[in-house]
Protein backbone atom coordinates (compact mmCIF):
# COMPACT_ATOMS: atom_id res chain seq x y z
CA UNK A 1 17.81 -6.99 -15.72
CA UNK A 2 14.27 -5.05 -14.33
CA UNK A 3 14.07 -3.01 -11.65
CA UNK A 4 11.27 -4.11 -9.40
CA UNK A 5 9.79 -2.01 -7.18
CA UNK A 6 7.75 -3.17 -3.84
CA UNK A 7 5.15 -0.71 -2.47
CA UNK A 8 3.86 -1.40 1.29
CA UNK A 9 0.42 0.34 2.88
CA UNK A 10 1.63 -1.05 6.40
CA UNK A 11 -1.36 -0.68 9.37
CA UNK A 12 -2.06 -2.58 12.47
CA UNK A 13 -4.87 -5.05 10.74
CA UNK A 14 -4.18 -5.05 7.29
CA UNK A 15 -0.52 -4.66 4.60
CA UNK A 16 -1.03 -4.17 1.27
CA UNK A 17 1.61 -4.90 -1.19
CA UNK A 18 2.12 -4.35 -4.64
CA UNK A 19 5.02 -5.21 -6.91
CA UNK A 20 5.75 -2.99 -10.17
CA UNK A 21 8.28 -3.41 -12.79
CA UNK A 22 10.39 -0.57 -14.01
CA UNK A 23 8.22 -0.35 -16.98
CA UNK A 24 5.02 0.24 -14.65
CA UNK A 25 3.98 -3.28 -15.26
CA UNK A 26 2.06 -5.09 -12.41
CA UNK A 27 3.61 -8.07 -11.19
CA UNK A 28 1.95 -9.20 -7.86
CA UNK A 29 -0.20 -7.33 -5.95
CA UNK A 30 -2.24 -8.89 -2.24
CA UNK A 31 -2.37 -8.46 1.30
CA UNK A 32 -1.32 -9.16 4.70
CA UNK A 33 -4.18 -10.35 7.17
CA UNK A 34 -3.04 -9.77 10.69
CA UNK A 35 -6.62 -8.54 12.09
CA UNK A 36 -6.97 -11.47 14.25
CA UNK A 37 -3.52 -11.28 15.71
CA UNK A 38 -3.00 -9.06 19.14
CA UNK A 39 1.21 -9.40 19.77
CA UNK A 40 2.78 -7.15 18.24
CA UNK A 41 6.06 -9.42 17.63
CA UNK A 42 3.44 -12.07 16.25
CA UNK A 43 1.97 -9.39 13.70
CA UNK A 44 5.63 -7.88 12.79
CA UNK A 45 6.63 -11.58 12.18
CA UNK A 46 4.01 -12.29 9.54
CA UNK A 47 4.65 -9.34 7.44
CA UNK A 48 8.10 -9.38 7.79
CA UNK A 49 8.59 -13.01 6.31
CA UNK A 50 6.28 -12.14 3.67
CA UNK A 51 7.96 -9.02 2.90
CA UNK A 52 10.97 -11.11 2.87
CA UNK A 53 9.49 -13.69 0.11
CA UNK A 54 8.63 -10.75 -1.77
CA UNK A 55 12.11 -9.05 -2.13
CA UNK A 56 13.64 -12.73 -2.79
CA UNK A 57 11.29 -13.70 -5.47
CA UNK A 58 10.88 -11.02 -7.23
CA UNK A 59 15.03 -8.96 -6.87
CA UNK A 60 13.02 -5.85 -5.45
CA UNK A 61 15.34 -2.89 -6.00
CA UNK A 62 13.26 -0.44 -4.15
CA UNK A 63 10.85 -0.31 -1.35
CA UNK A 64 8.57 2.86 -1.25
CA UNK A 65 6.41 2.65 1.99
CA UNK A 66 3.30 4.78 2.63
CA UNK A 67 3.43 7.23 5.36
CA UNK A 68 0.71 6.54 7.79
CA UNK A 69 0.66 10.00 9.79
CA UNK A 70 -0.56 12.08 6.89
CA UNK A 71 -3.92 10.67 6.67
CA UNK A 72 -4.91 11.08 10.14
CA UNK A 73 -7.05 14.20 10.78
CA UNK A 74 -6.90 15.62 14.31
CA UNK A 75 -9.70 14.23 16.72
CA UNK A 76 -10.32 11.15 14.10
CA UNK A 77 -7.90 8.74 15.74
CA UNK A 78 -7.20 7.00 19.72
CA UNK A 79 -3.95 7.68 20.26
CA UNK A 80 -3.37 4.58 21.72
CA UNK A 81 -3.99 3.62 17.67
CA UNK A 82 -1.15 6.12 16.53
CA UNK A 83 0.83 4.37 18.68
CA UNK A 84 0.73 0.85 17.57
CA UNK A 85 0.57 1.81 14.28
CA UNK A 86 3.84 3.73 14.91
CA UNK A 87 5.14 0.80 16.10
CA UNK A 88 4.32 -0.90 13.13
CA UNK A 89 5.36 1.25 10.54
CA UNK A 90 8.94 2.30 12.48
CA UNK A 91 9.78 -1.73 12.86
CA UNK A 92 8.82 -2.66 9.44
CA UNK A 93 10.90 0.22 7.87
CA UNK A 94 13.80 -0.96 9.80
CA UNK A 95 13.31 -4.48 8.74
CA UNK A 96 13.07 -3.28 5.29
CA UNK A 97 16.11 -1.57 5.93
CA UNK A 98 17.85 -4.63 7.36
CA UNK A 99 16.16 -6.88 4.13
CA UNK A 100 17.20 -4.28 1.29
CA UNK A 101 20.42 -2.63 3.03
CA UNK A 102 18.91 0.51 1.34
CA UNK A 103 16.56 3.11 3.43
CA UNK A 104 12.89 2.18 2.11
CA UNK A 105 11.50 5.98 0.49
CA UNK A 106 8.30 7.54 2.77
CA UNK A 107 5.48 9.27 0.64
CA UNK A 108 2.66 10.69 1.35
CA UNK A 109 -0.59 9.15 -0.06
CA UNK A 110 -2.69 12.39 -0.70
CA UNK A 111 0.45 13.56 -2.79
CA UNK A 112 1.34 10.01 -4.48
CA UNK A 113 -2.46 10.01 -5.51
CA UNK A 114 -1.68 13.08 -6.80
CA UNK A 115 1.01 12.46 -8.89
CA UNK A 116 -0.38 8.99 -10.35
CA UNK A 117 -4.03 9.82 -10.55
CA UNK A 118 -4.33 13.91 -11.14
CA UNK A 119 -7.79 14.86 -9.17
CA UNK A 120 -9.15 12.17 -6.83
CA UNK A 121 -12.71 13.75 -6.26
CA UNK A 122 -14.99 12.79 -8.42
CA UNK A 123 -19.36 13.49 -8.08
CA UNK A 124 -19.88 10.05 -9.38
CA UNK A 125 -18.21 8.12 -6.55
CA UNK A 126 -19.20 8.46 -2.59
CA UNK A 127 -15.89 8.09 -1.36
CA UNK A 128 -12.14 9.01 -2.44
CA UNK A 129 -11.19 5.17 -1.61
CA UNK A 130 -13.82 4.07 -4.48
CA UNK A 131 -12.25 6.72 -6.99
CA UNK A 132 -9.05 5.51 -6.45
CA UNK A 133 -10.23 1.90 -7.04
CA UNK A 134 -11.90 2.61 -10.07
CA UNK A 135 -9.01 5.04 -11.36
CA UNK A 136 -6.09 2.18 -10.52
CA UNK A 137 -8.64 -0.58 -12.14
CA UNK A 138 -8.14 1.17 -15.04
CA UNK A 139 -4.54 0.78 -15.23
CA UNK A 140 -4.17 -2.12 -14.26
CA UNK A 141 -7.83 -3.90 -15.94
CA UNK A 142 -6.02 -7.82 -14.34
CA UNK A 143 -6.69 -6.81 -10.94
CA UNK A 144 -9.37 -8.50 -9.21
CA UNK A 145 -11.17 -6.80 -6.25
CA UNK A 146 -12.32 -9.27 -3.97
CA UNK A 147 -16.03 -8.69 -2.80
CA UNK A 148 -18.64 -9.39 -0.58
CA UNK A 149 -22.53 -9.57 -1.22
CA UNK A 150 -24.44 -8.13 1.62
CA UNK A 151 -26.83 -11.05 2.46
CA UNK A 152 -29.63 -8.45 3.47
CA UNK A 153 -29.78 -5.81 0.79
CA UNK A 154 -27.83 -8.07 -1.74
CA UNK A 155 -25.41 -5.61 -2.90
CA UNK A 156 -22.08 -5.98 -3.70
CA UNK A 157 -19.39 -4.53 -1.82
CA UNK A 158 -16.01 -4.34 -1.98
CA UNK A 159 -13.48 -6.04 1.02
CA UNK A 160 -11.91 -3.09 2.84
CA UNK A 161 -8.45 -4.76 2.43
CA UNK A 162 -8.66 -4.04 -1.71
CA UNK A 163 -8.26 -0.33 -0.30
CA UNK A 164 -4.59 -0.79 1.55
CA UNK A 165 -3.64 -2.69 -1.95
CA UNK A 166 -4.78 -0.07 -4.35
CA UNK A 167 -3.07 2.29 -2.11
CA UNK A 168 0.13 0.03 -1.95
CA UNK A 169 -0.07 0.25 -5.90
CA UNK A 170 -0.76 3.96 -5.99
CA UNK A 171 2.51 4.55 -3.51
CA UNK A 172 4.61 2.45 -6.09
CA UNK A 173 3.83 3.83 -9.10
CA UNK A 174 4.17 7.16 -6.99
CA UNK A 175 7.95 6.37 -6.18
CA UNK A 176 8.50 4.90 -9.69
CA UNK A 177 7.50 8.33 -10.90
CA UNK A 178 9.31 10.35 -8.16
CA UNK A 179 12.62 8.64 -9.43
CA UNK A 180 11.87 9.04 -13.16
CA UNK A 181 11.58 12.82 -12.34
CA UNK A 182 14.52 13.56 -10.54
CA UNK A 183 16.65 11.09 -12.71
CA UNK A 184 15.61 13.46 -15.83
CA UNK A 185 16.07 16.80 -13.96
């Protein structure tokens, strides 16, 4: 039987999700939409059902989770933000806890795109989120990018959600590979 592996980018608008096989294979990847939603216990209710679908369906065996506090830079963020999003993150861990009856693993995204990507700076692209995209399209070619055409300039753009489920997909391969590592140590 496969290992499946679930890998959450969890924030206060937006979850991304991505499901990978022990073999690295991509088996579902999308996103939560809770933008329009102000209660908390509304927004935690929504992701936790479909979190819940997700571990059902496909025998997840492993949850790696991103953790949100390393890409804040001092001065960038309200802390009034922080805190929901610590909500957020704490409650969904714990219900992933309660789902799984195994501790979902925290990594940090600047390291996990380290370890599945090697550099993430590139001169060709404006922004690390784009390099990432194009680096994880290349792995995984099936994954379509939903995107918008900017009715005034008429140039494409990609929805900001694609960027929590390329980073979802970067923090499971990430974990796949942390565990490959230490089980051949």
């Amino acid at each position: 039987m496969n290992k499946n592996f679930l890998g959450l980018d969890i924030s206060t608008s937006i979850v991304g999700y991505s499901i990978v096989d022990e073999k690295k294979k991509l088996l579902s990847y999308g996103h939560v939409d809770i933008s329009d939603i102000e209660d908390i216990y509304e927004k935690l209710s929504i992701v936790i059902d479909r979190i819940s679908e997700l571990i059902s369906e496909y025998k997840i065996k492993e949850i790696f989770i991103e953790n949100f506090l390393y890409k804040f830079a001092a001065g960038k963020s309200r802390i009034q933000t922080l805190i929901k999003l610590c909500e957020m993150n704490s409650l969904i861990k714990f219900e992933c806890f309660n789902l799984l009856k195994k501790k979902p693993i925290l990594l940090n995204v600047l390291h996990a795109r380290k370890i599945v990507l090697g550099k993430t700076r590139s001169k060709d692209f404006i922004s690390v989120k784009e390099f990432v995209i194009s680096r994880i399209s290349k792995i995984y070619p099936q994954i379509i990018w939903d995107k918008k055409i900017n009715k005034k300039t008429k140039e494409e753009k990609i929805m900001s959600y694609n960027f929590d489920i390329c980073d979802s997909v970067v923090i499971v391969l990430a974990g796949i590979l942390s565990i490959e590592k230490s089980i051949s140590n």
